[in-house]
Each structure stands twice: as structure tokens, then as C-alpha cells.
C-alpha atoms as a PDB file:
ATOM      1  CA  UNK A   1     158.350 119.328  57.005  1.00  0.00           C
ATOM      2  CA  UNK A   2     157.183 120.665  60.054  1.00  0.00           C
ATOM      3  CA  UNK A   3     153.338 120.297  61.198  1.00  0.00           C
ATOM      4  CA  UNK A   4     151.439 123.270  60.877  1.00  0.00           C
ATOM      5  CA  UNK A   5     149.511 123.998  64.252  1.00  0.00           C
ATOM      6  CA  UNK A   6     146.880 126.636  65.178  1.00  0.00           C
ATOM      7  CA  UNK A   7     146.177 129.134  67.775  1.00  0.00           C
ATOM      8  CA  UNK A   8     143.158 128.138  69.674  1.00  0.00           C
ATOM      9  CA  UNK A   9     143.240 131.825  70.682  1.00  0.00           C
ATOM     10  CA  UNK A  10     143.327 134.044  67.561  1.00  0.00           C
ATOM     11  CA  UNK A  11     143.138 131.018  65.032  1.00  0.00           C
ATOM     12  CA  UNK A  12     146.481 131.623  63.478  1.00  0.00           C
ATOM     13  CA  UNK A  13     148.421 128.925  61.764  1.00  0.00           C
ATOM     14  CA  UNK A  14     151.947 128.559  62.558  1.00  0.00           C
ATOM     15  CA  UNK A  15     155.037 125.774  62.177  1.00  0.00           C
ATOM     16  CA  UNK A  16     156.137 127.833  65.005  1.00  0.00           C
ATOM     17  CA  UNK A  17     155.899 126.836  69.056  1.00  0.00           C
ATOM     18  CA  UNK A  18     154.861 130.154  70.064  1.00  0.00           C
ATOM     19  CA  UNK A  19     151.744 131.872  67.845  1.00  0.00           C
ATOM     20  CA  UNK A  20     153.168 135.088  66.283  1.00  0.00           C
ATOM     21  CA  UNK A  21     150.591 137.130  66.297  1.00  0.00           C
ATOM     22  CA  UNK A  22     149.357 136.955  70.307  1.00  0.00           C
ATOM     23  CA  UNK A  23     152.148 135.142  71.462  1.00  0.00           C
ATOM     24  CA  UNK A  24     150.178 132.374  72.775  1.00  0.00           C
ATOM     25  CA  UNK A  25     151.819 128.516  73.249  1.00  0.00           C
ATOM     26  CA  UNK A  26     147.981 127.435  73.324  1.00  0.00           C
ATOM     27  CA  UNK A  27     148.673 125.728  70.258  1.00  0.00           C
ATOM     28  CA  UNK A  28     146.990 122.707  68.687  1.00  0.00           C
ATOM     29  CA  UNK A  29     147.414 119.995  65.713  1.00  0.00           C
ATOM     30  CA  UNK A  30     143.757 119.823  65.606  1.00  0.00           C
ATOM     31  CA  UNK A  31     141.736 121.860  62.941  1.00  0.00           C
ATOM     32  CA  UNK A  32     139.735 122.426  59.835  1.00  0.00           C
ATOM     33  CA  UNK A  33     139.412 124.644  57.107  1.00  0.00           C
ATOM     34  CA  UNK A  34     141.760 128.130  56.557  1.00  0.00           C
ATOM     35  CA  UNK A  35     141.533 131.454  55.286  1.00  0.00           C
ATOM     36  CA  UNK A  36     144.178 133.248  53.667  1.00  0.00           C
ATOM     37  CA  UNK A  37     143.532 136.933  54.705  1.00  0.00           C
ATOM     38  CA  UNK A  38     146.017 139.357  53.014  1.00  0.00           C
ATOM     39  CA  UNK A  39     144.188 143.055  53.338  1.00  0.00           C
ATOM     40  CA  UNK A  40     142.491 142.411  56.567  1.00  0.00           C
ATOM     41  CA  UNK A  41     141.207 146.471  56.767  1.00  0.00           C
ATOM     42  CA  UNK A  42     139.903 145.698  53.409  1.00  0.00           C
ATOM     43  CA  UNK A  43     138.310 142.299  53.941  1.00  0.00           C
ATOM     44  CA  UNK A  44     134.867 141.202  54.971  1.00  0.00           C
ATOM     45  CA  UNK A  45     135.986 137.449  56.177  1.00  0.00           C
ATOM     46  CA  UNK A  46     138.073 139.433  57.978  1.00  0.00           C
ATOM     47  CA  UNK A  47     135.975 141.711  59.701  1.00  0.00           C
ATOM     48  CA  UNK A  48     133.452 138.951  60.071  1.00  0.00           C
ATOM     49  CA  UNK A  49     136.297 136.443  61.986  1.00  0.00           C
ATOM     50  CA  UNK A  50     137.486 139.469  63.665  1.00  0.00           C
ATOM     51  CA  UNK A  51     140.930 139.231  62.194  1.00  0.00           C
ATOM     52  CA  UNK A  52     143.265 142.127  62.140  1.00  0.00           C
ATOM     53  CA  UNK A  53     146.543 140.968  60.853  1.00  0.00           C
ATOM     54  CA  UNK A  54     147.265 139.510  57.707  1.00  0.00           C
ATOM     55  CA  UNK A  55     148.004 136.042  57.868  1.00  0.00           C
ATOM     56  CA  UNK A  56     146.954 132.164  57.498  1.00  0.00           C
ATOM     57  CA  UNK A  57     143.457 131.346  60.255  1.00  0.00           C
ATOM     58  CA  UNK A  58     141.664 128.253  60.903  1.00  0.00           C
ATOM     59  CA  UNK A  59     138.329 128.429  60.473  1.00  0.00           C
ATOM     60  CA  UNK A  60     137.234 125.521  62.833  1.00  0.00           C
ATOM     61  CA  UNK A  61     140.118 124.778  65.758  1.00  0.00           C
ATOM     62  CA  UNK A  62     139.158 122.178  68.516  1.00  0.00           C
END
């Protein structure tokens, strides 16, 4: 199974090299915590995290 890494830009989590959502390769192994945001127009996390696509986020990455 591959390791799931996140974007220390947007906060994305990926299995990918490359983060699909800002195209970043700033990825990293670690972090802590995730949100699952799936109506991000609709969602307060979201607005609050400043997320605007749907998606799995880290909520702490280092």
C-alpha cells in the first residue's frame, strides 16, 4: 500500500508524488489529524481551513 503524504502547501493528502490540487512536490510523510471535506462551498471547516476543493486535508502538517 502506498504511504499517504501531505501537501505542506494546501494540506492535501495524496499517495501521489505531485499534490493534485496545487501541483506542489512539497510533499511530506509527516502529519496529524484529517478532514474529509466533501461540499467545501457548503462547509464551515472548510471555510475556516480555507479549503476550496473537495478532498482529504491534514489538519496539523510539519
Amino acid at each position: 500500500m502506498a504511504r499517504e503524504m501531505a501537501c505542506r502547501k494546501c494540506k492535501h493528502v495524496t499517495t501521489l508524488k505531485v499534490c493534485p490540487n496545487c501541483k506542489s512536490a512539497d510533499l511530506t510523510p509527516d502529519w496529524n489529524g484529517v478532514v474529509l471535506v466533501v461540499d467545501p462551498t457548503n462547509s464551515e471547516i472548510s471555510k475556516t481551513l480555507e479549503i476550496t476543493t473537495k478532498g482529504k486535508y491534514a489538519i496539523k502538517v510539519t
